[in-house]
N, C-alpha and C. Protein backbone atom coordinates (compact mmCIF):
# COMPACT_ATOMS: atom_id res chain seq x y z
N UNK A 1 -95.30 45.34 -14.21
CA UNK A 1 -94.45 44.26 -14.67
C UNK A 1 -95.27 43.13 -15.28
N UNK A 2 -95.77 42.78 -14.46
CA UNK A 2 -97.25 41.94 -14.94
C UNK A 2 -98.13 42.00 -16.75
N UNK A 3 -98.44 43.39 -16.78
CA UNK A 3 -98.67 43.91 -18.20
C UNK A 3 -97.25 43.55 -18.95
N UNK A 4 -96.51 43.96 -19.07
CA UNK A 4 -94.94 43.70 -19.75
C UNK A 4 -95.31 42.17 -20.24
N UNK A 5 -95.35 41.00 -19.11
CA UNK A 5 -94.76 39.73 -19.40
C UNK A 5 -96.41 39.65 -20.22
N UNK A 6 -97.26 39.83 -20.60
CA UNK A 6 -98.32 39.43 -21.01
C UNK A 6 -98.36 39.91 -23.01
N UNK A 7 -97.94 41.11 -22.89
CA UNK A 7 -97.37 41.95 -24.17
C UNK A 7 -96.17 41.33 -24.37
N UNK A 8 -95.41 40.43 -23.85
CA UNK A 8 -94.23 39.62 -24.67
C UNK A 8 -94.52 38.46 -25.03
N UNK A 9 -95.78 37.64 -24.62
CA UNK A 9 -95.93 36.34 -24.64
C UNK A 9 -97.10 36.68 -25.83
N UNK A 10 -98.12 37.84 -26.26
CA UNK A 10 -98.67 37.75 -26.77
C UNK A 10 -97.99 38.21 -28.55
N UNK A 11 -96.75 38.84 -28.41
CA UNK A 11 -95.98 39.35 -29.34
C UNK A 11 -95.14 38.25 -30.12
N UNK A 12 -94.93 37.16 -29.04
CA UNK A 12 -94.02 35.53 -29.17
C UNK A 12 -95.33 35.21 -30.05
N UNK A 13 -96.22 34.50 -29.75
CA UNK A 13 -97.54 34.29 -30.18
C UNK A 13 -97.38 34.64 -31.29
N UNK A 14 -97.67 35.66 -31.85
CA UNK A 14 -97.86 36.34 -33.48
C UNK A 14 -97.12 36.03 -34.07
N UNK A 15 -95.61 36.10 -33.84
CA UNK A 15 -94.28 35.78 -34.61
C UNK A 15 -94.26 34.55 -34.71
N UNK A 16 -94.65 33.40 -33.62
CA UNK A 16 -94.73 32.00 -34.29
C UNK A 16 -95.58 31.57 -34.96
N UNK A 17 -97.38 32.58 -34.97
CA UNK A 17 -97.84 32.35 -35.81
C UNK A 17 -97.99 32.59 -37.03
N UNK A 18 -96.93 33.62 -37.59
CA UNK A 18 -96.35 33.76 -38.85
C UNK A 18 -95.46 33.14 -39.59
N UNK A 19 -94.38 32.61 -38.48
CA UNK A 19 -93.40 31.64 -39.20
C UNK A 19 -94.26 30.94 -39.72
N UNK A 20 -94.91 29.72 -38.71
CA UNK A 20 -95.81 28.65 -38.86
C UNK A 20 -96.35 29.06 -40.46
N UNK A 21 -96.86 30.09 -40.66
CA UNK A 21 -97.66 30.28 -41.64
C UNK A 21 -97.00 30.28 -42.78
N UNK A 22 -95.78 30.93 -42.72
CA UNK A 22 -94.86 31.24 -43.94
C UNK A 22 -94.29 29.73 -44.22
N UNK A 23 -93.79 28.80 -43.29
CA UNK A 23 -93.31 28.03 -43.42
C UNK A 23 -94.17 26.60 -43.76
N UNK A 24 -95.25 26.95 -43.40
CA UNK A 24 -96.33 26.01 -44.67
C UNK A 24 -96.27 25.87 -46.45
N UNK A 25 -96.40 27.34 -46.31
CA UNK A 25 -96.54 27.52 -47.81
C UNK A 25 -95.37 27.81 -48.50
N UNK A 26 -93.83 27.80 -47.86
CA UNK A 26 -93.10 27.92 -48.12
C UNK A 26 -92.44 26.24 -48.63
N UNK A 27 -93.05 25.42 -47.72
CA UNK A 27 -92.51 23.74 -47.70
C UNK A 27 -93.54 23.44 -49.41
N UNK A 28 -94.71 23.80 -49.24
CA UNK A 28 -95.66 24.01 -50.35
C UNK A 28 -95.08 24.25 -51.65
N UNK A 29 -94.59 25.39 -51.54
CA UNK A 29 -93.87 25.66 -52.80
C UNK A 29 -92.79 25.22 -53.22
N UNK A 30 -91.90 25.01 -52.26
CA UNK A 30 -90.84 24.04 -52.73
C UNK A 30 -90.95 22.55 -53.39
N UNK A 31 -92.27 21.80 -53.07
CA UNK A 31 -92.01 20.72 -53.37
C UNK A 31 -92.96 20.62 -54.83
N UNK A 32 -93.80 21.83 -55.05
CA UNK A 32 -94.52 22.09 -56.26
C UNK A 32 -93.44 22.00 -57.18
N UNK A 33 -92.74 22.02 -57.61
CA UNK A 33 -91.34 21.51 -58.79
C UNK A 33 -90.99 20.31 -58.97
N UNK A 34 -91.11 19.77 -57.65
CA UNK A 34 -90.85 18.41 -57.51
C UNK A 34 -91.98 17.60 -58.83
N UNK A 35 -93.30 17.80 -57.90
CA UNK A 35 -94.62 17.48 -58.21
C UNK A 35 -94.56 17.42 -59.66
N UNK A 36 -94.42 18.79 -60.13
CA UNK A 36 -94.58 19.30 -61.65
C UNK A 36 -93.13 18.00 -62.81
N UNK A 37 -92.30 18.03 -62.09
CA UNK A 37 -91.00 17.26 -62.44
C UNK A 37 -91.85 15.41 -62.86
N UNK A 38 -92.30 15.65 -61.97
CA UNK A 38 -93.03 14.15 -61.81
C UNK A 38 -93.77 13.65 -62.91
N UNK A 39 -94.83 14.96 -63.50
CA UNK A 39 -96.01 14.78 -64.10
C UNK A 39 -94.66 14.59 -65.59
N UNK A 40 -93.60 15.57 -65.54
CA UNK A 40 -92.72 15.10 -67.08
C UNK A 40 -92.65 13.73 -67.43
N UNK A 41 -92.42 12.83 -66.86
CA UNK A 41 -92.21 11.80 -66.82
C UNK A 41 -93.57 10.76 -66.77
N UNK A 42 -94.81 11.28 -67.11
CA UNK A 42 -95.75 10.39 -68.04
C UNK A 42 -96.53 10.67 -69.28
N UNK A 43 -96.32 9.51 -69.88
CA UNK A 43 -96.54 9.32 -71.26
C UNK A 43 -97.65 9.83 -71.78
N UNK A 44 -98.62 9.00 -71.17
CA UNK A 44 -100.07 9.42 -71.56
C UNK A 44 -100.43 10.61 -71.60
N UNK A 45 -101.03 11.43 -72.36
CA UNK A 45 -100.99 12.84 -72.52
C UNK A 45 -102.60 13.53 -71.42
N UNK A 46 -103.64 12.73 -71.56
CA UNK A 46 -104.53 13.01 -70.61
C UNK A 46 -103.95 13.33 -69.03
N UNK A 47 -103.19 11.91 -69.00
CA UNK A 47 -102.86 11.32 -67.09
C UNK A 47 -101.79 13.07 -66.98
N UNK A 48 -101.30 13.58 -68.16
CA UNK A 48 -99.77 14.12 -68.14
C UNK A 48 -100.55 15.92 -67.47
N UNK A 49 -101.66 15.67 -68.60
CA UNK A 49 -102.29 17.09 -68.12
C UNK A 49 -103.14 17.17 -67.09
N UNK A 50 -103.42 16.25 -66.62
CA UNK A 50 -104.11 16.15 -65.29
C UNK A 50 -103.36 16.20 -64.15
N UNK A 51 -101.97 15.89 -64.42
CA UNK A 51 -101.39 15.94 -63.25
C UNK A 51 -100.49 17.23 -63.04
N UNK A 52 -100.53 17.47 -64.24
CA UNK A 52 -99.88 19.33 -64.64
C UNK A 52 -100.75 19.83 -63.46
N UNK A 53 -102.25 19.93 -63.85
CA UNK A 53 -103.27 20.64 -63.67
C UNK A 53 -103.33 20.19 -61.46
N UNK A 54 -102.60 19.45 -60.92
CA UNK A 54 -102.83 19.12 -59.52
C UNK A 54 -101.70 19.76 -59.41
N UNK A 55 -100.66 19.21 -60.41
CA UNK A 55 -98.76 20.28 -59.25
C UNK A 55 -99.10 21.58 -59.74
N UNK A 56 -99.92 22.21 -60.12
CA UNK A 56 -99.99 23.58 -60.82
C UNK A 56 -100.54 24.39 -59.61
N UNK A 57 -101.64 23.63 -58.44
CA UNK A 57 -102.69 24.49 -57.90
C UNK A 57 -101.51 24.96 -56.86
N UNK A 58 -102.11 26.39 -57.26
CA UNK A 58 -101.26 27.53 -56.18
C UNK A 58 -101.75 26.98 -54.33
N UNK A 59 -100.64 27.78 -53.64
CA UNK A 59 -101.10 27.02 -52.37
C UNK A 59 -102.42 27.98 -51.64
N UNK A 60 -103.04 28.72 -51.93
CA UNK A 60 -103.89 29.56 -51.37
C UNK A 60 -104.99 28.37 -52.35
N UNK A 61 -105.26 27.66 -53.45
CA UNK A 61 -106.14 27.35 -54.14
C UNK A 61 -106.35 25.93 -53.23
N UNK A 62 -104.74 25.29 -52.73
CA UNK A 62 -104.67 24.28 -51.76
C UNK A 62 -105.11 24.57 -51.05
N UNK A 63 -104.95 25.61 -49.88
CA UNK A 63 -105.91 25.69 -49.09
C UNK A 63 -107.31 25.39 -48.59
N UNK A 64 -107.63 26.14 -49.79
CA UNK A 64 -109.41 25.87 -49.78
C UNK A 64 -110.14 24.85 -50.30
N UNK A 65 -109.05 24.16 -50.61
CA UNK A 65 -109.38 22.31 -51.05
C UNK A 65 -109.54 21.63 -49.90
N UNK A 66 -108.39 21.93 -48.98
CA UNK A 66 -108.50 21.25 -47.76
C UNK A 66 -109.36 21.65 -46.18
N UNK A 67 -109.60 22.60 -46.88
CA UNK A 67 -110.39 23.27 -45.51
C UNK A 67 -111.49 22.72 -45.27
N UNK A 68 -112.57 22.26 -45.89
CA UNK A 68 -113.52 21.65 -45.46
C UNK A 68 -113.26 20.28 -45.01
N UNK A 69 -111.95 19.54 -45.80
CA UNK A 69 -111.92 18.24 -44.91
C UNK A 69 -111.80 18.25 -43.91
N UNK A 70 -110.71 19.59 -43.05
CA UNK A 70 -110.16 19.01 -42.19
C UNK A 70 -111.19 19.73 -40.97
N UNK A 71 -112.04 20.21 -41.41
CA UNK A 71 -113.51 21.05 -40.54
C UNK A 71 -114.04 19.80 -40.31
């Protein structure tokens, strides 16, 4: 019985650490439109493609932007 409750808590485990995971990059991608929506709305053509070029980065490219900060 013992084995049982250990193989359910470690099975809970995985599945929340997938939501968790999906639901990062899922909040990620949703608000990348937003972001991109944003950059329409400036003039300057440098500031316009620079900011293309930040709502553009895929979230796996986010990732590894942030990984060393937060190390």
């Amino acid at each position: 019985m013992k084995g049982y409750d250990i193989q359910r808590v470690m099975v809970f485990a995985m599945a929340l650490t997938l939501v968790a995971g999906c639901s990062s990059r899922g909040v990620y991608d949703s608000t990348q439109h937003r972001r991109q929506a944003e950059c329409q709305q400036i003039v300057d053509t440098e500031e316009y493609y620079a900011c293309m070029a930040r709502a553009s980065q895929t979230y796996d490219e986010y990732k590894r932007s942030v990984e060393p900060v937060l190390d």
